[in-house]
N, C-alpha and C. Protein backbone atom coordinates (compact mmCIF):
# COMPACT_ATOMS: atom_id res chain seq x y z
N UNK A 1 -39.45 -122.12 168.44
CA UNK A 1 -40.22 -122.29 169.66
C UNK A 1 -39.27 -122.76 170.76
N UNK A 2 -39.70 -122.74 171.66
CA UNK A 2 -38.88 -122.69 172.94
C UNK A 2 -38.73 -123.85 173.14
N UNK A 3 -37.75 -124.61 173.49
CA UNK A 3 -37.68 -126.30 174.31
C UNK A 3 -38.69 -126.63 175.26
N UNK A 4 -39.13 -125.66 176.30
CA UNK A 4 -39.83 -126.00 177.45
C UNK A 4 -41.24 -125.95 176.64
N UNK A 5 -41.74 -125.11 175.90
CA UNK A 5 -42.86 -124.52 175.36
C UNK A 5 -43.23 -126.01 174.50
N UNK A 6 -42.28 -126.76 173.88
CA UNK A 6 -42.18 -127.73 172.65
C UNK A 6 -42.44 -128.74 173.58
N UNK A 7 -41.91 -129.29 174.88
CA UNK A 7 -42.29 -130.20 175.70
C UNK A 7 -43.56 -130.03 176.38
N UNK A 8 -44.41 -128.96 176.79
CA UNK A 8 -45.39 -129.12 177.21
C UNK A 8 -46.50 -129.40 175.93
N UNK A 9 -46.13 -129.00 174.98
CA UNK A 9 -47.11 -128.93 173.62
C UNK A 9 -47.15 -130.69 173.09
N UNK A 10 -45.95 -131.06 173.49
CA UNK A 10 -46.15 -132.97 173.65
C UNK A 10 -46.70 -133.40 174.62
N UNK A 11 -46.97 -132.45 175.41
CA UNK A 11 -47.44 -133.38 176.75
C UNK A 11 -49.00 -133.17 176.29
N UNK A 12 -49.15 -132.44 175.92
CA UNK A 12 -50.63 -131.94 175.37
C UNK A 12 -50.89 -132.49 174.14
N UNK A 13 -50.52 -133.24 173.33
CA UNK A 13 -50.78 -133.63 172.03
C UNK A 13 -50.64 -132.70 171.08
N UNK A 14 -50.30 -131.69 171.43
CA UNK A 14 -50.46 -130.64 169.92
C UNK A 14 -49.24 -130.54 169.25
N UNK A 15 -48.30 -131.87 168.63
CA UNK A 15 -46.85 -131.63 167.85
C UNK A 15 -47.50 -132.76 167.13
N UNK A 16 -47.07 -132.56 165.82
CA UNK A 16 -47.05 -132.88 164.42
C UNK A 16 -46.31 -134.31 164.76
N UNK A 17 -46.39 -135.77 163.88
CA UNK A 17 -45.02 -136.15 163.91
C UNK A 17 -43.98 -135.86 163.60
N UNK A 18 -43.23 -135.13 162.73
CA UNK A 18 -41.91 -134.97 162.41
C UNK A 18 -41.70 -133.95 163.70
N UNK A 19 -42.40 -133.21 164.66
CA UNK A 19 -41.79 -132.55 165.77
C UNK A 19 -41.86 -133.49 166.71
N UNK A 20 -42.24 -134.69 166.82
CA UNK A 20 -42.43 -135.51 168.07
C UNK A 20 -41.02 -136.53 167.84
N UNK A 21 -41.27 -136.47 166.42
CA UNK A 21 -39.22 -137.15 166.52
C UNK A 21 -38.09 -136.95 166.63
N UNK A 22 -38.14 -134.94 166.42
CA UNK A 22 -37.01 -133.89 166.64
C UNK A 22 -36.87 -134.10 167.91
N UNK A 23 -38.21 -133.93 168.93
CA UNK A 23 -38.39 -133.83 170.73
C UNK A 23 -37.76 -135.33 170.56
N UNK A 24 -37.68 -135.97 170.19
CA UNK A 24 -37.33 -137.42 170.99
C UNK A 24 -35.41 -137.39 171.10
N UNK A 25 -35.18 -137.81 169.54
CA UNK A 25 -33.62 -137.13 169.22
C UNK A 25 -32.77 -136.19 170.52
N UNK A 26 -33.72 -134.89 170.75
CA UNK A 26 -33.39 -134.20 171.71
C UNK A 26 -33.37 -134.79 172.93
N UNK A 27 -34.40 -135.16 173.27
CA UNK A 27 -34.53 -135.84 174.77
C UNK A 27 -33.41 -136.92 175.08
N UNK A 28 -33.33 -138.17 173.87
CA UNK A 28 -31.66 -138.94 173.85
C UNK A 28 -30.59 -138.27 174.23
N UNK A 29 -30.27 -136.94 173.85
CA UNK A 29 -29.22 -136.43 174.32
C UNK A 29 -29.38 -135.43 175.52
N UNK A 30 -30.37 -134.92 175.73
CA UNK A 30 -30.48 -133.82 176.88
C UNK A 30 -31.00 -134.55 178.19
N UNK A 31 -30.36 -134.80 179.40
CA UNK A 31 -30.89 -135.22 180.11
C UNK A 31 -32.16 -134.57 180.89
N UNK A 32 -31.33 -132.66 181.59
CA UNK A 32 -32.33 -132.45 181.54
C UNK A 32 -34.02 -132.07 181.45
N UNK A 33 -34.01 -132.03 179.94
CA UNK A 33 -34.92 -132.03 179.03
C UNK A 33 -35.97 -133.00 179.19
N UNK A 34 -35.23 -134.52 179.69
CA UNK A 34 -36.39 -135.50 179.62
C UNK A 34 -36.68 -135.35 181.05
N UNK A 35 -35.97 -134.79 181.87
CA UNK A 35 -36.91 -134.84 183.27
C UNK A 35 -37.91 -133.83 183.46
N UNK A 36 -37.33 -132.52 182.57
CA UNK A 36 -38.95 -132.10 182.18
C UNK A 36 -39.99 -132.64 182.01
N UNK A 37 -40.07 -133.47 181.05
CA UNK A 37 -40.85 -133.93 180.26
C UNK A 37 -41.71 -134.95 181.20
N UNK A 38 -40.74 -135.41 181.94
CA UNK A 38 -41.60 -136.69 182.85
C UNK A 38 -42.00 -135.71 184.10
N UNK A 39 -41.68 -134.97 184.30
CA UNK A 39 -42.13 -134.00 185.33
C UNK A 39 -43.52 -133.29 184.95
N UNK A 40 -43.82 -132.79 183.64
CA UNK A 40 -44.58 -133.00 183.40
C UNK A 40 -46.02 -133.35 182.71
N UNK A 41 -45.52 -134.90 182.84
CA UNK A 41 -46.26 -135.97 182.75
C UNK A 41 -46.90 -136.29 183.93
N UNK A 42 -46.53 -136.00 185.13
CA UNK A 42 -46.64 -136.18 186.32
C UNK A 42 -48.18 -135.54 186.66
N UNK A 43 -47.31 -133.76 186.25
CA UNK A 43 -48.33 -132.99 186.84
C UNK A 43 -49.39 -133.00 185.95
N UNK A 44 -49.65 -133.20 184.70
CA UNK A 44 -50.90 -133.82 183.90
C UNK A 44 -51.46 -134.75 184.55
N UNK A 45 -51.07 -136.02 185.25
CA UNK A 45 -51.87 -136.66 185.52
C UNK A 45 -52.10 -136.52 187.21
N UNK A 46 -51.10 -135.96 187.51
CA UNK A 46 -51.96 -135.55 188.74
C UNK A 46 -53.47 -134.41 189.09
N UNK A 47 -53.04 -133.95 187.88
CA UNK A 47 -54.13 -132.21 187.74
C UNK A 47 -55.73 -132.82 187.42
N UNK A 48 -55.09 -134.13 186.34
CA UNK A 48 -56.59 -134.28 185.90
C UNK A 48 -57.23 -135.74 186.71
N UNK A 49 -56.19 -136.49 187.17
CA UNK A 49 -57.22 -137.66 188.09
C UNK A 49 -57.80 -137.19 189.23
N UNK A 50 -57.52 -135.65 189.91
CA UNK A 50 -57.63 -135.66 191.20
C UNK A 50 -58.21 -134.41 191.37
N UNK A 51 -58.52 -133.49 189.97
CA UNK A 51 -59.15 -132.51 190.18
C UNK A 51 -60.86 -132.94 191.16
N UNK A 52 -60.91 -132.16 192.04
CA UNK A 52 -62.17 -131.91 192.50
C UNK A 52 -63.24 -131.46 191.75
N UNK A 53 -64.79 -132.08 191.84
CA UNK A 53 -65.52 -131.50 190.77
C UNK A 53 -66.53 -130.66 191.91
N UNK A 54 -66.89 -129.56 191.54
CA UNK A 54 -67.84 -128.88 191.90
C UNK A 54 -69.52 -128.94 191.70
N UNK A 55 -70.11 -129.15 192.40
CA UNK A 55 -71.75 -129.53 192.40
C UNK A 55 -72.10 -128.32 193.00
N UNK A 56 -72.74 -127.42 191.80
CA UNK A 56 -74.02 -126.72 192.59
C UNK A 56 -75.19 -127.02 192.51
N UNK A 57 -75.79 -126.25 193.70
CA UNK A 57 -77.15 -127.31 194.10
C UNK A 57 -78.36 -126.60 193.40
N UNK A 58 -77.79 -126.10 192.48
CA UNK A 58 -78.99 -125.49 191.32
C UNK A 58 -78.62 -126.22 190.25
N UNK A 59 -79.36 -125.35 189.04
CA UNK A 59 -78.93 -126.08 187.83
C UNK A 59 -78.29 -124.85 186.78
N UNK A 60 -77.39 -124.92 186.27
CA UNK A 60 -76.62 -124.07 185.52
C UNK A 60 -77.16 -122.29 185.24
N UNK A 61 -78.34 -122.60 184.25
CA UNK A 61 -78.98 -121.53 184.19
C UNK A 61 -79.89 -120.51 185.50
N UNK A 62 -80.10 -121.66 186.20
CA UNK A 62 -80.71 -120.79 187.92
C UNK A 62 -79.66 -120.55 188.21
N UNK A 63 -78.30 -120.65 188.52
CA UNK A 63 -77.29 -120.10 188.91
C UNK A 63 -77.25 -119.12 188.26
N UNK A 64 -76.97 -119.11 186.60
CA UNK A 64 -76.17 -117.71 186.13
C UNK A 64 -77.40 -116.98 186.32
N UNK A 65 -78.75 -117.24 186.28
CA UNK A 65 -79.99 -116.29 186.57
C UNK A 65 -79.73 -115.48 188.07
N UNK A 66 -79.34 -115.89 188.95
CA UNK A 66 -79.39 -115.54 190.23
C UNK A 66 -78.31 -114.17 190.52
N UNK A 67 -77.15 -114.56 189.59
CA UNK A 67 -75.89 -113.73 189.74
C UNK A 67 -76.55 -112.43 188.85
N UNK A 68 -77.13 -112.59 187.64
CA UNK A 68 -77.87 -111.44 186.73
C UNK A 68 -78.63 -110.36 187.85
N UNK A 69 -79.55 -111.26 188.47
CA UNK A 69 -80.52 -110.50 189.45
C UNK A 69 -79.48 -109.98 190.54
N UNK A 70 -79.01 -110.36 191.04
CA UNK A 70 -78.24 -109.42 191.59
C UNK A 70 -77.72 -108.53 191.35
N UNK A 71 -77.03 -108.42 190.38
CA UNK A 71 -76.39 -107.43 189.56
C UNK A 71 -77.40 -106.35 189.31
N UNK A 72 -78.30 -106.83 188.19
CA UNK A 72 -79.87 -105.85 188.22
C UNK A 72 -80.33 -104.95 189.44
N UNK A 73 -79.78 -105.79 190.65
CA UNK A 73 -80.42 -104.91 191.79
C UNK A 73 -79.72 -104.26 192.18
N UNK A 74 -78.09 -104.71 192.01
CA UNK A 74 -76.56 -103.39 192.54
C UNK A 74 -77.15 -102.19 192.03
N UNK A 75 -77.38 -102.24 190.35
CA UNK A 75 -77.36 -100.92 189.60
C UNK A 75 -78.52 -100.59 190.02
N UNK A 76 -79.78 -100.76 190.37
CA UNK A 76 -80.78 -100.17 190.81
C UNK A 76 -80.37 -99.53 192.38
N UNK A 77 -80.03 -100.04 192.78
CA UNK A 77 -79.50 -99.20 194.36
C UNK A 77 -78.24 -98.56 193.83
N UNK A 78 -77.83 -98.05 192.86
CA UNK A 78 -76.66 -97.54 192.71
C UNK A 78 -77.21 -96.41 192.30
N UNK A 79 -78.65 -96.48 191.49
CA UNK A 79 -78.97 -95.13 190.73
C UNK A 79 -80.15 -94.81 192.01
N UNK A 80 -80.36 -95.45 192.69
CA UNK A 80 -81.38 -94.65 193.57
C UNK A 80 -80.57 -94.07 194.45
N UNK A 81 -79.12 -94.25 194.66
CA UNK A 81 -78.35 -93.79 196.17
C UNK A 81 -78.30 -92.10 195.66
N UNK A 82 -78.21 -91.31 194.64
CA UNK A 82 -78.17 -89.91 194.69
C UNK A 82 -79.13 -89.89 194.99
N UNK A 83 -80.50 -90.12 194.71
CA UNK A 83 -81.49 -89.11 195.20
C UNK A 83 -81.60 -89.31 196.32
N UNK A 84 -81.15 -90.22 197.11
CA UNK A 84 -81.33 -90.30 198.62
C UNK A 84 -80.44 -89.17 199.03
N UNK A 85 -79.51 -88.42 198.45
CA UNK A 85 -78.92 -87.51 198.82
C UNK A 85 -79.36 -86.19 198.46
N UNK A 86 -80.63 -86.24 197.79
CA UNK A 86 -80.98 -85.10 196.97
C UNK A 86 -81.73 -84.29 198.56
N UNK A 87 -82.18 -84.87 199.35
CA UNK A 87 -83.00 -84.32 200.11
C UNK A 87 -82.73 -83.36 201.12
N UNK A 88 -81.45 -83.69 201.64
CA UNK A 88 -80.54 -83.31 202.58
C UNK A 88 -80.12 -81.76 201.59
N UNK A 89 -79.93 -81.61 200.61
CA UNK A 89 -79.34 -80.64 199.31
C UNK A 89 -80.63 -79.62 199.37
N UNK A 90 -82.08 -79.89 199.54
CA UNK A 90 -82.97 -79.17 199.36
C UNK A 90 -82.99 -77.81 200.32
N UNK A 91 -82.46 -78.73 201.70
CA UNK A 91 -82.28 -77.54 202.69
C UNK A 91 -80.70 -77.05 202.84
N UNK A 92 -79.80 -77.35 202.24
CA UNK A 92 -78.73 -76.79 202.14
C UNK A 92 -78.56 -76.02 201.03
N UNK A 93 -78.58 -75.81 200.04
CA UNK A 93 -78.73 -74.60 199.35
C UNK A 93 -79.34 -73.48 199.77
N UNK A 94 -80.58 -73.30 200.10
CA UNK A 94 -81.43 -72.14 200.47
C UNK A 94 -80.50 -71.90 201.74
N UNK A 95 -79.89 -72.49 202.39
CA UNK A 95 -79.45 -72.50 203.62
C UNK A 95 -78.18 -71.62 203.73
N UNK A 96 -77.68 -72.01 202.32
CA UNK A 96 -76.44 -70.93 202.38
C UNK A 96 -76.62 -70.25 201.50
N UNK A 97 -77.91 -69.79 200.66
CA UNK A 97 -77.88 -68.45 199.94
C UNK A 97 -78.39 -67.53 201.25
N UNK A 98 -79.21 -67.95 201.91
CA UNK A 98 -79.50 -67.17 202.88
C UNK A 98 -78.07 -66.50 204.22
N UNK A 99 -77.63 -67.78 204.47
CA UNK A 99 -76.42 -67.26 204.89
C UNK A 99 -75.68 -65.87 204.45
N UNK A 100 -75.16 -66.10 203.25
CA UNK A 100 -74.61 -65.09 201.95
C UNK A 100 -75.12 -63.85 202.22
N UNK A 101 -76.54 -63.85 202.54
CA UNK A 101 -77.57 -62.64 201.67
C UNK A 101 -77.61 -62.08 203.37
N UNK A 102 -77.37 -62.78 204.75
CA UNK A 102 -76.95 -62.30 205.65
C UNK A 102 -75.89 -61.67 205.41
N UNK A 103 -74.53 -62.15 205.51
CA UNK A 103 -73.35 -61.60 205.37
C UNK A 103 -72.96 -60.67 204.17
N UNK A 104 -73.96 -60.56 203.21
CA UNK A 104 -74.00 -59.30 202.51
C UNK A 104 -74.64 -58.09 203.42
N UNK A 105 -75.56 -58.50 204.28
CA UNK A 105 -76.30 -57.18 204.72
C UNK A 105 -75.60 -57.29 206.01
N UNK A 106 -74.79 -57.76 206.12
CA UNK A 106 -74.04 -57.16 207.52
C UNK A 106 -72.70 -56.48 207.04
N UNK A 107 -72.09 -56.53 206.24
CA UNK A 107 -71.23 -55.94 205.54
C UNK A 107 -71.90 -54.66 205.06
N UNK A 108 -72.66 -54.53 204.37
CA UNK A 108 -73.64 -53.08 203.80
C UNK A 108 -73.94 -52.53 204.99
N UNK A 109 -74.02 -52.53 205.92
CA UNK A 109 -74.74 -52.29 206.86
C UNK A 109 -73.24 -51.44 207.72
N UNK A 110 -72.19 -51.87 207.35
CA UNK A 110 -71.22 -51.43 208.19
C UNK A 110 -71.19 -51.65 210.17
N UNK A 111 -71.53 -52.79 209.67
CA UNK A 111 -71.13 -53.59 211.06
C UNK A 111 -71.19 -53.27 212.64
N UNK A 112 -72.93 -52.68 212.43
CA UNK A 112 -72.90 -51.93 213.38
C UNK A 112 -73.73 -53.03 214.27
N UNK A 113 -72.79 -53.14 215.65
CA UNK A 113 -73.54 -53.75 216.95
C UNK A 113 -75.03 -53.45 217.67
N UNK A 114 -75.45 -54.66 218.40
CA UNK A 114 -76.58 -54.89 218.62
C UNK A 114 -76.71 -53.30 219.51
N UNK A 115 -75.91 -53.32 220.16
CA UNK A 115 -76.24 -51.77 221.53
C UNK A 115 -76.74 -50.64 220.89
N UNK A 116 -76.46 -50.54 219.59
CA UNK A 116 -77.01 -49.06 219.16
C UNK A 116 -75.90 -48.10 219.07
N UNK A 117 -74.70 -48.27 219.27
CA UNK A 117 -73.77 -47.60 218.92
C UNK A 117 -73.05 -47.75 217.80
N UNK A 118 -72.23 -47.18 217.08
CA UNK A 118 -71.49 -48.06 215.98
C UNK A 118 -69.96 -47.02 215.56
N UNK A 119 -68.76 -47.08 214.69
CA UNK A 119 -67.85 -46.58 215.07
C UNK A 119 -67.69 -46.30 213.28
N UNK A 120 -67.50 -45.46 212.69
CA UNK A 120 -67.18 -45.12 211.29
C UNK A 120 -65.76 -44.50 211.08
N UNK A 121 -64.93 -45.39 210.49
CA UNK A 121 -63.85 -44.52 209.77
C UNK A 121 -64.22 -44.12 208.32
N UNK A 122 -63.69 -42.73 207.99
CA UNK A 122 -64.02 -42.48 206.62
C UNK A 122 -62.87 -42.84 206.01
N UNK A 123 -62.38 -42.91 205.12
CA UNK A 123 -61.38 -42.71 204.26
C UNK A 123 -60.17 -42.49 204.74
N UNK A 124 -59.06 -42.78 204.36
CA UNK A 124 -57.45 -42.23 205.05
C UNK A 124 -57.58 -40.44 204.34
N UNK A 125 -58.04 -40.25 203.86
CA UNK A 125 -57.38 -38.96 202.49
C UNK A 125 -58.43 -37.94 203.17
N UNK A 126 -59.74 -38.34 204.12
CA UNK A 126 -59.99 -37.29 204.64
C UNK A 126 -59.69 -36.65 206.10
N UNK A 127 -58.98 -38.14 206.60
CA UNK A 127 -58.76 -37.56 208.38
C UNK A 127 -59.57 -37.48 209.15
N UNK A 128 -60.69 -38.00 209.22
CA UNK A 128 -61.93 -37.98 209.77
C UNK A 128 -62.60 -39.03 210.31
N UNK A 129 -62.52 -39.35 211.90
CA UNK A 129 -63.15 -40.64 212.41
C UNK A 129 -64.45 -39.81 213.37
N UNK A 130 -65.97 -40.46 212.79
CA UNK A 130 -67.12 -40.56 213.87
C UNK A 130 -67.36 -41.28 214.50
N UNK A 131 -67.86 -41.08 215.79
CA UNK A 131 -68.29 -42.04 216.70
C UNK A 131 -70.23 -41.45 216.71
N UNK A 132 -71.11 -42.69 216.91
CA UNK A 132 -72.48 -42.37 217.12
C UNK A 132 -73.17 -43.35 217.90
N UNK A 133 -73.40 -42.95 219.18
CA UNK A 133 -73.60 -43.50 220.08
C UNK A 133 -75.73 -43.80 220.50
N UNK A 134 -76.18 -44.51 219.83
CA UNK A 134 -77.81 -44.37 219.83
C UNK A 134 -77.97 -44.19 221.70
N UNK A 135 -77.31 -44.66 222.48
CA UNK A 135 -78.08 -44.92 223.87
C UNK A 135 -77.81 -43.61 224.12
N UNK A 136 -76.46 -42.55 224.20
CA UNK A 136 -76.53 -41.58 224.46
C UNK A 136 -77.35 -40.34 223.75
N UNK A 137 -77.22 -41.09 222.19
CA UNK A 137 -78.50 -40.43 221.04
C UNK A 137 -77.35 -38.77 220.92
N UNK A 138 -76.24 -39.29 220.63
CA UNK A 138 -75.24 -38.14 220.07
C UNK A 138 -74.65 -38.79 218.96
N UNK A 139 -74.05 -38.14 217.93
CA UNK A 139 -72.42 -38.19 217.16
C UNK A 139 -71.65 -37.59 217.45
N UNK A 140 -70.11 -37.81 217.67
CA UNK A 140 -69.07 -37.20 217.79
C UNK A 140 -68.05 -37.35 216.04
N UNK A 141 -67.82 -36.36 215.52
CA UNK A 141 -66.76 -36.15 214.94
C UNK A 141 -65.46 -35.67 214.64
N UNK A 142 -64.35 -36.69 214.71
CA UNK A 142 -63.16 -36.63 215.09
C UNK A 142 -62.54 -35.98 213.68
N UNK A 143 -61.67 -34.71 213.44
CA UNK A 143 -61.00 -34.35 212.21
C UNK A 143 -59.65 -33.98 212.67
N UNK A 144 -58.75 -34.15 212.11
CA UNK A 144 -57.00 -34.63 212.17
C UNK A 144 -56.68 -33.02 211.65
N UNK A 145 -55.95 -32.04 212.24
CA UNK A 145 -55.24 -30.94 212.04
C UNK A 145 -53.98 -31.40 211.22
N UNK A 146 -53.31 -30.40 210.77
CA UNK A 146 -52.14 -30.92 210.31
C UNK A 146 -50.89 -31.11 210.70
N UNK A 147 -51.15 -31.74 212.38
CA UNK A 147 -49.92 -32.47 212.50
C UNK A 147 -50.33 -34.16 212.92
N UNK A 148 -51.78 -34.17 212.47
CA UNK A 148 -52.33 -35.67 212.63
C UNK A 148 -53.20 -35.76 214.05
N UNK A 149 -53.58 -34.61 214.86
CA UNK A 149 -54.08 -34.66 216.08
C UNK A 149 -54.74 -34.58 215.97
N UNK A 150 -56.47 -35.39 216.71
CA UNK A 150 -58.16 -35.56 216.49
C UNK A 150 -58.19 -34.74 217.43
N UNK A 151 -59.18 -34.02 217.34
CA UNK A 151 -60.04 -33.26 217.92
C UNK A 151 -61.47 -33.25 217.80
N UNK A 152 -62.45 -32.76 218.77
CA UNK A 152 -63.76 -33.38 218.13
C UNK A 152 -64.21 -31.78 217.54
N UNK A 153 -64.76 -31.77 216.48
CA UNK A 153 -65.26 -30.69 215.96
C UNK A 153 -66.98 -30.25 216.04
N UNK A 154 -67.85 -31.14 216.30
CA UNK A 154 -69.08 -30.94 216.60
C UNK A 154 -69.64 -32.50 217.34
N UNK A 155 -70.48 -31.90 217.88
CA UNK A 155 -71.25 -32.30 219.08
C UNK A 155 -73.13 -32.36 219.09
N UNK A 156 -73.67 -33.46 218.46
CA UNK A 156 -75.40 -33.03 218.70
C UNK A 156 -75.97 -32.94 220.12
N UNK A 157 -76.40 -31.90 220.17
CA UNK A 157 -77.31 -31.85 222.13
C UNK A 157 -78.12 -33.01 222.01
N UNK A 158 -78.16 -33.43 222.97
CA UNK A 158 -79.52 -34.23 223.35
C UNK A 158 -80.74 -33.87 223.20
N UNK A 159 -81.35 -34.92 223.04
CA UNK A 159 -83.10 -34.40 222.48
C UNK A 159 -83.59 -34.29 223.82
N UNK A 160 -83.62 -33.23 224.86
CA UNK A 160 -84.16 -33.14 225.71
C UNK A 160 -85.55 -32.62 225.31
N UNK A 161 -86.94 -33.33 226.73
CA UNK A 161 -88.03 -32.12 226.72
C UNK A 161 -87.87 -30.93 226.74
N UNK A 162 -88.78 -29.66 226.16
CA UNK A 162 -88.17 -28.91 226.44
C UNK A 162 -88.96 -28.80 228.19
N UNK A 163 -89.65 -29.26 228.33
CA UNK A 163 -90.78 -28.85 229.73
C UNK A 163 -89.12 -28.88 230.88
N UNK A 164 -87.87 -30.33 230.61
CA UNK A 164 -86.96 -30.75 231.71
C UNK A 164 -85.76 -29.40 231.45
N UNK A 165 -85.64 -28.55 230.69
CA UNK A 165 -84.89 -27.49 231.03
C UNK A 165 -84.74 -26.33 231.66
């Protein structure tokens, strides 16, 4: 055991006699060893004449009762705080499947603008861009010759009366 460890364990009463006469032997020759020792002796009796005592103004068990109930009530507001979040979740889900189920049908839909017109490329492999214009109430179709030049190849007339021709 340690010297310092062996002197506080005397200061505390817990050495046997035959270790309280080894510590003494030692202390004769180590100086210092014994100012440990009276050092602390010191702080033993300073720790315990002058400790402050604490008064609470309950009585033991209403205290530790009080700290329980509290506790009891953390975990009760701890398990009620999700569902306070559940509510806000009711309208956000539907909120973004609907979103989704928009932006699926605007994608299917091929992204055609509010005016009534809309612009279609087909494929690279066929060469072929339409235009269909609802306000003018035509399609134009554009087809690539083989040196890559559009041209329009057909044309719908207008739905005239016939009474305005």
């Amino acid at each position: 055991m340690n010297t310092e460890l062996k002197l506080q364990a005397l200061v505390d009463g817990e050495l046997e006699a035959r270790e309280v006469r080894e510590l003494e032997t030692l202390l004769a020759q180590d100086a210092p060893s014994a100012a440990l020792l009276q050092e602390l002796k010191w702080t033993r009796s300073a720790l315990t004449g002058h400790e402050a005592g604490v008064q609470l103004p309950e009585s033991r068990e209403f205290y530790w009762s009080k700290i329980s109930r509290a506790i009891e009530a953390g975990e009760k507001q701890a398990v009620a705080a999700p569902t306070e979040r559940v509510w806000w979740l009711r309208f956000l889900y539907p909120a973004t499947g609907l979103a989704a189920l928009v932006a699926v049908l605007f994608v299917v839909s091929g992204g055609r603008t509010t005016d009534g017109s809309d612009s279609e490329s087909v494929p690279e492999d066929v060469n072929a861009v339409s235009f269909r214009s609802e306000s003018e109430k035509m399609t134009v179709v554009y087809v690539a010759d083989e040196n890559g030049n559009f041209s329009p190849v057909s044309q719908e007339a207008k739905h005239e009366p016939e009474a305005d021709k």
